[in-house]
Every structure is written in C-alpha cells, then in structure tokens.
N, C-alpha and C. Protein backbone atom coordinates (compact mmCIF):
# COMPACT_ATOMS: atom_id res chain seq x y z
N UNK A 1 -3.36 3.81 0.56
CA UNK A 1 -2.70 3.30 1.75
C UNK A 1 -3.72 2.70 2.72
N UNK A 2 -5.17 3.21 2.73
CA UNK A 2 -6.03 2.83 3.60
C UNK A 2 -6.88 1.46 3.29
N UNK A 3 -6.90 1.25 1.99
CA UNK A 3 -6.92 -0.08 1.14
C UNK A 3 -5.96 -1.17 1.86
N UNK A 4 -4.83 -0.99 1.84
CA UNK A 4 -3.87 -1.96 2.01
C UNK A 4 -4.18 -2.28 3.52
N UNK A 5 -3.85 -1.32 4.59
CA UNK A 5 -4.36 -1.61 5.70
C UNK A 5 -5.79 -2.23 6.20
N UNK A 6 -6.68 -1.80 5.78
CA UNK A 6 -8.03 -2.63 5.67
C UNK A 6 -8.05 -3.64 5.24
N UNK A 7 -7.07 -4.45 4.18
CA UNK A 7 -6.81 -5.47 2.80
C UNK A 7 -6.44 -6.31 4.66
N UNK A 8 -5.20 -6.02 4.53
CA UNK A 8 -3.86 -7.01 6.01
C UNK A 8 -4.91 -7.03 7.30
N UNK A 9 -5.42 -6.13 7.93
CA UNK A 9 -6.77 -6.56 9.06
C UNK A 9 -7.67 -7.40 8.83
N UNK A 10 -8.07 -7.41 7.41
CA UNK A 10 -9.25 -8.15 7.05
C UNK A 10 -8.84 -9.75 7.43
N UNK A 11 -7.39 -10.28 7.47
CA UNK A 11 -6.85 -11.13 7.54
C UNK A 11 -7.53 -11.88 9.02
N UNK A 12 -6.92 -10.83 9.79
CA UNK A 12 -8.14 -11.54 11.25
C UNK A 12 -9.38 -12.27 11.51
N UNK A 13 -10.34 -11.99 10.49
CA UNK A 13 -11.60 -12.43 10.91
C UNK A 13 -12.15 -13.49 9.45
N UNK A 14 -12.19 -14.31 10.00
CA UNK A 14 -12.91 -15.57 9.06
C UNK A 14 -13.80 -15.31 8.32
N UNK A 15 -13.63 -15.76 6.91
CA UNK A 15 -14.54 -15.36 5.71
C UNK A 15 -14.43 -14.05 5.20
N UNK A 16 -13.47 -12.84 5.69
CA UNK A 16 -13.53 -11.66 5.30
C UNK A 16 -13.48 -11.88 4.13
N UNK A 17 -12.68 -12.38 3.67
CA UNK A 17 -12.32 -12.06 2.13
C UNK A 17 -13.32 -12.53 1.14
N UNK A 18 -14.20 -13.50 1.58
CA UNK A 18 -14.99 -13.81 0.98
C UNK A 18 -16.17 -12.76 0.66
N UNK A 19 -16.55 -11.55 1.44
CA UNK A 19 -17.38 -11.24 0.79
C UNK A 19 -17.32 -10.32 0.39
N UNK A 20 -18.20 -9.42 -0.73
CA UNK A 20 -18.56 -8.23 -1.79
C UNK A 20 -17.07 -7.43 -1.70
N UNK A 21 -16.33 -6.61 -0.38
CA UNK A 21 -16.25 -5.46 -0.06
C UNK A 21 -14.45 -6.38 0.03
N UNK A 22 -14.71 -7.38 0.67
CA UNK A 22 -13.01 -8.54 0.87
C UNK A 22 -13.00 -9.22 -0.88
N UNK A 23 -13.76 -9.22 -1.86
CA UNK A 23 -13.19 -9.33 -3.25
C UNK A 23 -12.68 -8.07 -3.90
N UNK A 24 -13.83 -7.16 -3.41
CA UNK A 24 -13.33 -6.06 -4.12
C UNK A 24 -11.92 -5.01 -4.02
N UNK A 25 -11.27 -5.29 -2.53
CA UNK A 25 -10.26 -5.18 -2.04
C UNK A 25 -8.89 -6.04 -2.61
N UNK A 26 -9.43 -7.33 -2.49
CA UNK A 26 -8.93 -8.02 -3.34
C UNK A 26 -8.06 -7.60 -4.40
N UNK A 27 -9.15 -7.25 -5.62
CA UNK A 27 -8.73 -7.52 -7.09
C UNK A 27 -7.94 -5.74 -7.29
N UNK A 28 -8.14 -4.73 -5.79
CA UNK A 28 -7.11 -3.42 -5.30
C UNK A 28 -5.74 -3.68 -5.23
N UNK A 29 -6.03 -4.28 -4.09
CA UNK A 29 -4.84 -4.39 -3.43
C UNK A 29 -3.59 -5.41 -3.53
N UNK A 30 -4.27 -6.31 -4.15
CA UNK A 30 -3.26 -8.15 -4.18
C UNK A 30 -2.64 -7.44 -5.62
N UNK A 31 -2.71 -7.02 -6.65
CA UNK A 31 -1.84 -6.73 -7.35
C UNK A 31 -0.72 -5.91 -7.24
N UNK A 32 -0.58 -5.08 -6.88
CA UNK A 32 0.06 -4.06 -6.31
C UNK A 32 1.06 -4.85 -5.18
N UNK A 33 0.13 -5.35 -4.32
CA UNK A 33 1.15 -6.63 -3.03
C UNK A 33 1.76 -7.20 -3.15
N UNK A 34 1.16 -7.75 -4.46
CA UNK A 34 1.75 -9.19 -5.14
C UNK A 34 3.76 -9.16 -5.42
N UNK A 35 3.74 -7.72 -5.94
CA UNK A 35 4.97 -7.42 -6.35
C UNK A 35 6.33 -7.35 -5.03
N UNK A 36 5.21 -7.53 -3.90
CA UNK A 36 6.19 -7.96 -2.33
C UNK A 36 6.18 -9.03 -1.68
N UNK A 37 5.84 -10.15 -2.37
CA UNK A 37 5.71 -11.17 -1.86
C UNK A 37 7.13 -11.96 -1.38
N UNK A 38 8.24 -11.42 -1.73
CA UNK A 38 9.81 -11.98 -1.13
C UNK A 38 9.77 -11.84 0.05
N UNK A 39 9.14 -10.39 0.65
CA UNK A 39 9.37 -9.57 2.14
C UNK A 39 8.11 -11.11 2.90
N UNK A 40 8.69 -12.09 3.32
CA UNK A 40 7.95 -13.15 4.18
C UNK A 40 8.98 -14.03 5.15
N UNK A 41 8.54 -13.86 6.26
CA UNK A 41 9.51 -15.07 7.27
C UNK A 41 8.35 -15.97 7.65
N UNK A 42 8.69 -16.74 7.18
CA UNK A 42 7.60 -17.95 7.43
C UNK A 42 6.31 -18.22 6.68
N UNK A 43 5.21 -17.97 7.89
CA UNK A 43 4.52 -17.60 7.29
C UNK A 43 3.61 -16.37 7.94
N UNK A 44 4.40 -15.06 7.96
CA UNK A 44 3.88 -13.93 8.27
C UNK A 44 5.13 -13.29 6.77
N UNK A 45 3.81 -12.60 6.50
CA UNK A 45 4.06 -11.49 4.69
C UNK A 45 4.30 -10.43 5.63
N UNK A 46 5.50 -9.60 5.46
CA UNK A 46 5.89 -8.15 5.31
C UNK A 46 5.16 -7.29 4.15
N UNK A 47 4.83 -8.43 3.36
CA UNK A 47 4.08 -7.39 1.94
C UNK A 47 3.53 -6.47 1.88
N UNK A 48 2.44 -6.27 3.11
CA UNK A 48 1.81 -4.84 3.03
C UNK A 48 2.67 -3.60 3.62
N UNK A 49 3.26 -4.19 4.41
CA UNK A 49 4.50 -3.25 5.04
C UNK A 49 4.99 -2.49 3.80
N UNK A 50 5.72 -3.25 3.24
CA UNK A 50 6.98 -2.93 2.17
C UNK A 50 6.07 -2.38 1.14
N UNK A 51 4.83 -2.65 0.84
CA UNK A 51 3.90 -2.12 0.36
C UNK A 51 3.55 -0.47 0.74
N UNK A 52 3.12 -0.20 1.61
CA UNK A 52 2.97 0.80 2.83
C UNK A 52 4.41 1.88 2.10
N UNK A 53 5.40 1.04 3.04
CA UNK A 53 6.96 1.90 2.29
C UNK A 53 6.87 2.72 1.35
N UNK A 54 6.73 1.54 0.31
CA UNK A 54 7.13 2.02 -0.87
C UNK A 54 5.80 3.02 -1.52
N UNK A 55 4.97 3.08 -0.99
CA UNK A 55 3.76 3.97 -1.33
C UNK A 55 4.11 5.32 -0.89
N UNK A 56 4.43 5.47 0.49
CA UNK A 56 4.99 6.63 1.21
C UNK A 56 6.11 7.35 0.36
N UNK A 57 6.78 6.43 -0.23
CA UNK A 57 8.23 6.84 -0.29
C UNK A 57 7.86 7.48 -1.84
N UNK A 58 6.91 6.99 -2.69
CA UNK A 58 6.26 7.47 -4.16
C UNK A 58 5.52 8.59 -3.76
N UNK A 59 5.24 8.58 -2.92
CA UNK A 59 4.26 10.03 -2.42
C UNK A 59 5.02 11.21 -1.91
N UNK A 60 6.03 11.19 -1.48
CA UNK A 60 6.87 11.72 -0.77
C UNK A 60 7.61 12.53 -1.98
N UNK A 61 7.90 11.63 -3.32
CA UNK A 61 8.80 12.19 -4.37
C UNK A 61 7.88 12.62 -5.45
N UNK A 62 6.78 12.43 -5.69
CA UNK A 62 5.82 13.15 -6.28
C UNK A 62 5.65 14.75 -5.52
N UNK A 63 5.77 14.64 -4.32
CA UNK A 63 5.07 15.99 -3.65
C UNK A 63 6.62 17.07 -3.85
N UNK A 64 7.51 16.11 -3.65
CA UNK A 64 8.71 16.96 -3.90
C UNK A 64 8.74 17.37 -5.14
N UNK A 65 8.97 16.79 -6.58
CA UNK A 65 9.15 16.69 -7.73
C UNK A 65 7.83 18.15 -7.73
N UNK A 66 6.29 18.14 -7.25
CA UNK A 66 5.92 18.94 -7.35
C UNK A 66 5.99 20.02 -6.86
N UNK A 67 6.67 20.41 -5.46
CA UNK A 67 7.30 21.54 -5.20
C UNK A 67 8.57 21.93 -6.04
N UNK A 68 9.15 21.57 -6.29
CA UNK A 68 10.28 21.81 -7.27
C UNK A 68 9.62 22.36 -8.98
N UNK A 69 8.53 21.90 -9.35
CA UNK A 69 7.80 22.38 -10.48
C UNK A 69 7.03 23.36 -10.23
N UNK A 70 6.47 23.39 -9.00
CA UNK A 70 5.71 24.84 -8.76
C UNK A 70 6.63 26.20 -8.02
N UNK A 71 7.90 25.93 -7.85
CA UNK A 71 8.36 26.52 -7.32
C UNK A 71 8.37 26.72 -5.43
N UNK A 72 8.19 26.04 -4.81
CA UNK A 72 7.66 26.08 -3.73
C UNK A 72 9.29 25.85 -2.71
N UNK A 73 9.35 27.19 -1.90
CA UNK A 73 10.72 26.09 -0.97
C UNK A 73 12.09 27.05 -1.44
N UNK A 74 11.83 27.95 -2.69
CA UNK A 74 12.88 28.72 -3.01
C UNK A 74 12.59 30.31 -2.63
N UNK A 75 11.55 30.99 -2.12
CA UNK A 75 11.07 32.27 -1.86
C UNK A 75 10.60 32.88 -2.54
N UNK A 76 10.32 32.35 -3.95
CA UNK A 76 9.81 33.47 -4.97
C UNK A 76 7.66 33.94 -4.47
C-alpha cells in the first residue's frame, strides 16, 4: 500500500519517474494499477485509489478468513 502511495506522489515532481527508485516502483506498482485504469475523469486516474480499495478490502478478508481458521472471535 505504501508503494502505491509513494508510486501517485511521485507524480508531483519532474523526472521522478525517471530515476533508479521511480523505475523500480514502476515495474511494482503500474501492473497491479494497470488493472484500474477505467476509474479516470479526464485526466486525473482514480487508479491508485481503487487500487488502495481493493488492497484494503483483500487484506481485510485474508485476516478474516484467518481468524476463522485459527479460531479467533469464537471463545475457545
């Protein structure tokens, strides 16, 4: 999640992406993004947003799915 946010800031400052640390973010994060590229009005991308979302929302049901396998939440 801290990828993606660092990825969408980097956007601010000229040449970020161009160097070592803005490729390597890059070839992270733009795949994963890529798959939100509809979420756009104009030309401002929601992508990392909906990105963001949908990360939370996979994290959220992993942690559940793993309380439910470890037992956690029922009193034993």
């Amino acid at each position: 999640m801290l990828a993606i946010v660092i990825y969408a800031l980097m956007s601010w400052f000229p040449n970020a992406y161009g160097t070592a640390f803005g490729r390597f973010l890059g070839r992270t994060v733009e795949p994963f993004e890529r798959l939100f590229n509809f979420a756009s009005v104009g030309m401002i991308s929601f992508a990392p947003v909906v990105a963001l979302v949908v990360l939370s929302l996979v994290q959220g049901g992993i942690t559940y799915l793993g309380n439910l396998i470890i037992g956690y939440g029922y009193g034993y």
